[in-house]
N, C-alpha and C. Protein backbone atom coordinates (compact mmCIF):
# COMPACT_ATOMS: atom_id res chain seq x y z
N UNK A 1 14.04 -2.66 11.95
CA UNK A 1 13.40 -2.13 10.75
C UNK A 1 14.41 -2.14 9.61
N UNK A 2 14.12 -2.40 8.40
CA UNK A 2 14.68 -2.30 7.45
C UNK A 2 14.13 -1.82 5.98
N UNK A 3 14.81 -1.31 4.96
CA UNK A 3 14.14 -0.92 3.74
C UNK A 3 14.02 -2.34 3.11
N UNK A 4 12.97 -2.87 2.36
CA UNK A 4 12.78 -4.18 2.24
C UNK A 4 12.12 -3.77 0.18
N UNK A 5 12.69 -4.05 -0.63
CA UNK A 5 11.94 -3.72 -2.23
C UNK A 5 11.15 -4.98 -1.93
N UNK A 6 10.14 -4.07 -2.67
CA UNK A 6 8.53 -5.17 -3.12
C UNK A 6 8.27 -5.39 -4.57
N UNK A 7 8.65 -4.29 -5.17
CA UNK A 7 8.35 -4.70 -6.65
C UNK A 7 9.38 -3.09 -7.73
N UNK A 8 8.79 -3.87 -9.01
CA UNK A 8 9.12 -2.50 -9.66
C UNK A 8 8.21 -1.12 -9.42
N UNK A 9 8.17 0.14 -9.80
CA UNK A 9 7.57 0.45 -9.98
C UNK A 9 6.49 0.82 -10.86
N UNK A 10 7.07 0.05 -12.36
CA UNK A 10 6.29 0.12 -13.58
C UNK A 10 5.40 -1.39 -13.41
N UNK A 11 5.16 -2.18 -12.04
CA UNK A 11 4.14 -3.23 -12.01
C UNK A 11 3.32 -2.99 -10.71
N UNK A 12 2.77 -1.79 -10.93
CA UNK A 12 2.06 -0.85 -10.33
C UNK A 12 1.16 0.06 -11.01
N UNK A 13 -0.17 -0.23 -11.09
CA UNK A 13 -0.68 0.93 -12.09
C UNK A 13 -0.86 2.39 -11.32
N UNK A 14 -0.49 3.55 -11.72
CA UNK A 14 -1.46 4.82 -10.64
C UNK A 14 -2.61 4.27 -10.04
N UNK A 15 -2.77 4.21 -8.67
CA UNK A 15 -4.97 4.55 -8.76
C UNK A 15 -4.96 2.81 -8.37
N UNK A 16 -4.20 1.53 -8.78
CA UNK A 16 -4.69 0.52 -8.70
C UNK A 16 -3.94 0.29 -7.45
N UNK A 17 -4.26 -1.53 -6.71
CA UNK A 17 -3.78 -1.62 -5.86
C UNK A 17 -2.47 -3.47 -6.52
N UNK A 18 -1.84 -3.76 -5.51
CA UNK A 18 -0.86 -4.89 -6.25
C UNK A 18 -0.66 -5.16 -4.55
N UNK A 19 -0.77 -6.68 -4.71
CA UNK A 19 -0.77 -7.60 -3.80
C UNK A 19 1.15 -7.59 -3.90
N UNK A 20 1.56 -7.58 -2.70
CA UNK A 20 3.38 -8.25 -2.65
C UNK A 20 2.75 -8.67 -1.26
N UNK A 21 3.49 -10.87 -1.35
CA UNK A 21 3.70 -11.06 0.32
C UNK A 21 5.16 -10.95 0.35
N UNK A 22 5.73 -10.60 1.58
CA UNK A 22 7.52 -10.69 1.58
C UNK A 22 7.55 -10.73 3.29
N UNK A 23 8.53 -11.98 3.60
CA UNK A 23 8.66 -12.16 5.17
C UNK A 23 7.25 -11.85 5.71
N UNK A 24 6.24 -12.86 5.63
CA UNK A 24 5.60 -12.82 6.46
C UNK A 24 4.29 -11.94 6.68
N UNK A 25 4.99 -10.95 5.24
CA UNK A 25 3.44 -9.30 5.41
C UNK A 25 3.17 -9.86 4.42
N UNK A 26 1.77 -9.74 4.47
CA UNK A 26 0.98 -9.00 2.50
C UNK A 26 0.51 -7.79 3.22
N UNK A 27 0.72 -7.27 1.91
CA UNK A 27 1.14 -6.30 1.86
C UNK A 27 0.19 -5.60 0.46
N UNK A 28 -0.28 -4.69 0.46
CA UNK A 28 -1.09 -3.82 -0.69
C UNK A 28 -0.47 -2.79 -1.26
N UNK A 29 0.09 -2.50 -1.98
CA UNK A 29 1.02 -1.05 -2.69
C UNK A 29 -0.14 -0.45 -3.44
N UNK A 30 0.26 0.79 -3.29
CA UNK A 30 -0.43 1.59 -4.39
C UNK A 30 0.47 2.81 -4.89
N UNK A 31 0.28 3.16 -5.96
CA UNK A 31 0.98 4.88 -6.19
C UNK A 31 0.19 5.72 -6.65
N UNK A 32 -0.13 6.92 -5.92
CA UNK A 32 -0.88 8.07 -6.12
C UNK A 32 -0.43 9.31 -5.95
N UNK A 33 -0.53 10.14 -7.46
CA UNK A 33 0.46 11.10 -7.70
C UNK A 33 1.99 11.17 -7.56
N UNK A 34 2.28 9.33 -7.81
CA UNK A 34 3.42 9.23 -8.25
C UNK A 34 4.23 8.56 -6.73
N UNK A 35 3.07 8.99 -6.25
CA UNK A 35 4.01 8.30 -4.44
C UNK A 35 4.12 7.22 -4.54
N UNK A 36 4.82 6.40 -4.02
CA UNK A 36 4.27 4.96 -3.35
C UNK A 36 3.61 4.78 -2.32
N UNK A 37 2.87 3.97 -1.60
CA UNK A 37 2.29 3.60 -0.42
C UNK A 37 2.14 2.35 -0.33
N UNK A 38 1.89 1.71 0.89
CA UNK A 38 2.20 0.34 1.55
C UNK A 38 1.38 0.63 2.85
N UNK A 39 0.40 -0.68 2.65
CA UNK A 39 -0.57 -0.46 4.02
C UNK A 39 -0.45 -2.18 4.07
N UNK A 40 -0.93 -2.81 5.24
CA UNK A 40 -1.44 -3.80 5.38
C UNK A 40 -2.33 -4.29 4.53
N UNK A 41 -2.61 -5.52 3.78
CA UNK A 41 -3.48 -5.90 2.40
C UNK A 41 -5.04 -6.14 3.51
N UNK A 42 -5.13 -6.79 4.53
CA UNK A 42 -6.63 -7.36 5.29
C UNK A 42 -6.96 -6.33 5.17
N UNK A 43 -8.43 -5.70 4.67
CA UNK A 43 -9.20 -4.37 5.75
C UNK A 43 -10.26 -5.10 6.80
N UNK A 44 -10.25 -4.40 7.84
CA UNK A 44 -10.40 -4.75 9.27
C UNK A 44 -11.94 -5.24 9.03
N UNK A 45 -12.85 -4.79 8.18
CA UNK A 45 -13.83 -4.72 8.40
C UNK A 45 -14.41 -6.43 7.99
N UNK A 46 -13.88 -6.80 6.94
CA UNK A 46 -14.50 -8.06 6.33
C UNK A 46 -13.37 -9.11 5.58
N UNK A 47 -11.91 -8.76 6.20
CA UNK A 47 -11.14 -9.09 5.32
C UNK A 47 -10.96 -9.31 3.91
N UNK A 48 -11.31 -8.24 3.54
CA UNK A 48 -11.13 -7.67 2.13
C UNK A 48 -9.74 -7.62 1.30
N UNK A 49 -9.28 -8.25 0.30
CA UNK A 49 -7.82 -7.45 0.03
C UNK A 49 -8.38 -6.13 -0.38
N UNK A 50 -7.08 -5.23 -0.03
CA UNK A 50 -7.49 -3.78 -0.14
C UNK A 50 -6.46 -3.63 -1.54
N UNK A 51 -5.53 -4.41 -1.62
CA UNK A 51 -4.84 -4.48 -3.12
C UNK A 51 -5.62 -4.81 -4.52
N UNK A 52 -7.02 -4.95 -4.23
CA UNK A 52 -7.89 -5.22 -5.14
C UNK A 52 -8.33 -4.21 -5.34
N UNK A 53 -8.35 -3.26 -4.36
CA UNK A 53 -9.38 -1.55 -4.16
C UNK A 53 -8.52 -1.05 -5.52
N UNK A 54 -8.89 0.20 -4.99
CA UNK A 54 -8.10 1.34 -5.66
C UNK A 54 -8.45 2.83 -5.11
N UNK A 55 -7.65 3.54 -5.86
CA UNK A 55 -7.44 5.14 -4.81
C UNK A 55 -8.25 5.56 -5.02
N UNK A 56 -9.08 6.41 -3.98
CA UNK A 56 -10.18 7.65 -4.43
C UNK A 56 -9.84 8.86 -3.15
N UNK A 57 -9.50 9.93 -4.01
CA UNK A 57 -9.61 11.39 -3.07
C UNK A 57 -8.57 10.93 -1.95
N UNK A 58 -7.54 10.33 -2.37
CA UNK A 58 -6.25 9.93 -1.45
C UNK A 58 -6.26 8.68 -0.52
N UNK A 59 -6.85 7.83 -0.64
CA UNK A 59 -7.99 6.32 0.13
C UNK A 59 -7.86 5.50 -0.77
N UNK A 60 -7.39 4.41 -0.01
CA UNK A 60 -7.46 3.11 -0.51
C UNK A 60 -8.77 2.14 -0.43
N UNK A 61 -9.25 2.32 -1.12
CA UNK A 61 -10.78 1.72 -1.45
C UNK A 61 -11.10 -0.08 -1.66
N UNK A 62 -11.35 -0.27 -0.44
CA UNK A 62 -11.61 -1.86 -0.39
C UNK A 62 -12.61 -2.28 -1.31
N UNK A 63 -12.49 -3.43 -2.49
CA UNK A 63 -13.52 -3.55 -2.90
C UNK A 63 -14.60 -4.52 -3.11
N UNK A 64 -14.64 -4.78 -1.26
CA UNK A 64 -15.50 -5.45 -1.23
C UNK A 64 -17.04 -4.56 -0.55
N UNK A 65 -16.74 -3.91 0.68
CA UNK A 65 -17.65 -2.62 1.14
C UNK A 65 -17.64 -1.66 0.85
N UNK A 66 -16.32 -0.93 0.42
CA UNK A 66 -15.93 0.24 -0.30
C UNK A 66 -15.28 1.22 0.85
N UNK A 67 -14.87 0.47 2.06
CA UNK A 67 -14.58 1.46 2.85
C UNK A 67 -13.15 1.99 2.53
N UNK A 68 -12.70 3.01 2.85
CA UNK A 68 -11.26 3.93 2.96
C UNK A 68 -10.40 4.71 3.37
N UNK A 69 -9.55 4.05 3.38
CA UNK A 69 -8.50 4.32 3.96
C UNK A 69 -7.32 4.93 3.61
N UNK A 70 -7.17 6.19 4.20
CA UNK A 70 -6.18 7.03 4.23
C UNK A 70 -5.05 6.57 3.68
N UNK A 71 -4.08 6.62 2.64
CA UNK A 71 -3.10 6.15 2.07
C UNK A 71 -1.78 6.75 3.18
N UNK A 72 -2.26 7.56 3.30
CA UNK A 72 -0.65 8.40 4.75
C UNK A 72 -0.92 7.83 6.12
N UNK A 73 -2.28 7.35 6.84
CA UNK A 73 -2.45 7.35 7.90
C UNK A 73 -2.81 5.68 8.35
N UNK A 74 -3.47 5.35 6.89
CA UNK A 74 -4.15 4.31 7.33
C UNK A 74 -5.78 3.85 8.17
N UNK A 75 -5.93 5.43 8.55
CA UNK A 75 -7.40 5.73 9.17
C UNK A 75 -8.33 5.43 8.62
N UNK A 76 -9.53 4.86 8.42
CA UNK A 76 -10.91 5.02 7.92
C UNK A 76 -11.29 6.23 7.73
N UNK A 77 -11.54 6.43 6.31
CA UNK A 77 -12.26 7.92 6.51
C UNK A 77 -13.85 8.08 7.43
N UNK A 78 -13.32 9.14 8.02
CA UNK A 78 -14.44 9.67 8.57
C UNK A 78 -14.61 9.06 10.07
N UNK A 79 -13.50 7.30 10.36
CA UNK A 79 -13.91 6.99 11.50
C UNK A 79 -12.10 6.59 11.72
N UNK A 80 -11.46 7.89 12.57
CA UNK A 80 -10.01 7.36 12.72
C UNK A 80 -9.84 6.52 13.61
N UNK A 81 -10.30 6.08 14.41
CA UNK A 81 -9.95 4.78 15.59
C UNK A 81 -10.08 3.72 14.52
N UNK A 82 -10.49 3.72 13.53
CA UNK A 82 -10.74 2.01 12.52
C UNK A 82 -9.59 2.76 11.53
N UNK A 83 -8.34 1.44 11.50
CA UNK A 83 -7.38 1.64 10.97
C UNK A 83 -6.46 0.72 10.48
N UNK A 84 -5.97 0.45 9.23
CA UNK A 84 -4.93 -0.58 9.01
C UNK A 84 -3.36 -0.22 9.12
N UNK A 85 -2.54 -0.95 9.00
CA UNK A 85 -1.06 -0.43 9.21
C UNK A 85 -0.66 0.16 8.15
N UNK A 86 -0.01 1.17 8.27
CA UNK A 86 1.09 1.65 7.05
C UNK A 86 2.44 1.58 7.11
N UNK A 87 3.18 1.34 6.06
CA UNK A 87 4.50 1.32 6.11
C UNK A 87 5.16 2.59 5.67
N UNK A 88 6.11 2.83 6.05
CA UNK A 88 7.34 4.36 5.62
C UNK A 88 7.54 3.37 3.91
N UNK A 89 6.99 4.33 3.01
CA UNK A 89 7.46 3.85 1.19
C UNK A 89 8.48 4.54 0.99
N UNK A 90 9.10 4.32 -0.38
CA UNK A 90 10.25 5.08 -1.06
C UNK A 90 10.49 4.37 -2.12
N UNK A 91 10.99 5.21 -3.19
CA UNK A 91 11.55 4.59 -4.30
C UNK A 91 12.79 4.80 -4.36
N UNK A 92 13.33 3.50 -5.10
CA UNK A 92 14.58 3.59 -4.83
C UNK A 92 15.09 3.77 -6.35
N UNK A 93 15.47 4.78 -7.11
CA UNK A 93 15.93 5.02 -8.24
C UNK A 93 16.97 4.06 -8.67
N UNK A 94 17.13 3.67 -9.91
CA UNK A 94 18.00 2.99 -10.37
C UNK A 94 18.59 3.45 -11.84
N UNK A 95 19.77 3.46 -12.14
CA UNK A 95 20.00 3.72 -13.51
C UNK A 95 20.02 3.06 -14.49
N UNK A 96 18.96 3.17 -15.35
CA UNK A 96 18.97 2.15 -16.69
C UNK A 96 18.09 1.05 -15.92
N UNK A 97 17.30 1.10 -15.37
CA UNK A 97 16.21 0.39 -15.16
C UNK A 97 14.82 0.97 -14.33
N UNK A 98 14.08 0.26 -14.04
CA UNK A 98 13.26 1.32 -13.44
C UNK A 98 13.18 1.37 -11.42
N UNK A 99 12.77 1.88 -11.18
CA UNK A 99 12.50 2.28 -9.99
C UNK A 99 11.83 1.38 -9.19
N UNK A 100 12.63 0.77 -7.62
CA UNK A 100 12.26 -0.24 -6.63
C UNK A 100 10.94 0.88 -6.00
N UNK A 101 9.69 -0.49 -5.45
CA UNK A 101 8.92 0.19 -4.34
C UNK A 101 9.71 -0.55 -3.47
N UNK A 102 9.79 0.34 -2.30
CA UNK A 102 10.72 -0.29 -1.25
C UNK A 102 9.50 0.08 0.10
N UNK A 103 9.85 -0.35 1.29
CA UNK A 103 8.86 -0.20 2.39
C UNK A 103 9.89 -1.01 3.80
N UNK A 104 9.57 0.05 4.60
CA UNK A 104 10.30 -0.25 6.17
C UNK A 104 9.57 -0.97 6.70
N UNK A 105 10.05 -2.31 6.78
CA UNK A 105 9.04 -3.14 7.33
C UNK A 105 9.93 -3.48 8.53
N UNK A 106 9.61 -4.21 9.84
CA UNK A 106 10.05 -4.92 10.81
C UNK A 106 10.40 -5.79 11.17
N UNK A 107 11.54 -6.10 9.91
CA UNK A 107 12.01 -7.52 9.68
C UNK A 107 13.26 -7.54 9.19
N UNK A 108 13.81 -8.62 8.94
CA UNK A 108 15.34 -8.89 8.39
C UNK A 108 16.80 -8.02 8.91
C-alpha cells in the first residue's frame, strides 16, 4: 500500500465527482464537507461512472440509475452487501500551493 496523489484539490468541485486513472485504478474523487473520498469509478449495477454522480446526504450518486453509495463505506444505501471499493483519502497540505488528494491504493 502506498499514499499515491491524484489531483489538486482546487480540481475538485464540493458535491461533484472527477474521474483520476493512476496505475491501473479509475478511480472517482469527491469532497464533501471538505473531506476527500476515493471509491472505485464502475458502479456495480450498470457500469456507470460514479465520477459523473455527485453527493447527496453523504452518497455518491451514480448518474446513470441514481443509486448510492456511501462515501465512508462504499455500501449501497439501504442494500449493504451491494458495494464498491473505497480508498483511505487525505490531503496532503502544501505551502504556497494548494492541497494534494492523495489515496492508499495497492500499488507502487
Amino acid at each position: 500500500m502506498a499514499w499515491v496523489s491524484l489531483c489538486q484539490l482546487d480540481e475538485v468541485d464540493e458535491g461533484r465527482g472527477k474521474f483520476v486513472e493512476v496505475g491501473g485504478f479509475q478511480l472517482a474523487v469527491f469532497v464533501h464537507e471538505g473531506k476527500p473520498f476515493v471509491l472505485d469509478n464502475r458502479c456495480p449495477h450498470a457500469g456507470g461512472s460514479l465520477s459523473g454522480g455527485h453527493v447527496e446526504s453523504g452518497c455518491a450518486v451514480c448518474p446513470w440509475h441514481h443509486w448510492a453509495f456511501d462515501l465512508g463505506t462504499g455500501q449501497l444505501r439501504g442494500r449493504p452487501a451491494v458495494k464498491v471499493r473505497c480508498y483511505p483519502a487525505r490531503l496532503l497540505e502544501r505551502e504556497g500551493k494548494p492541497a494534494l488528494v492523495q489515496a492508499e491504493l495497492p500499488i507502487f
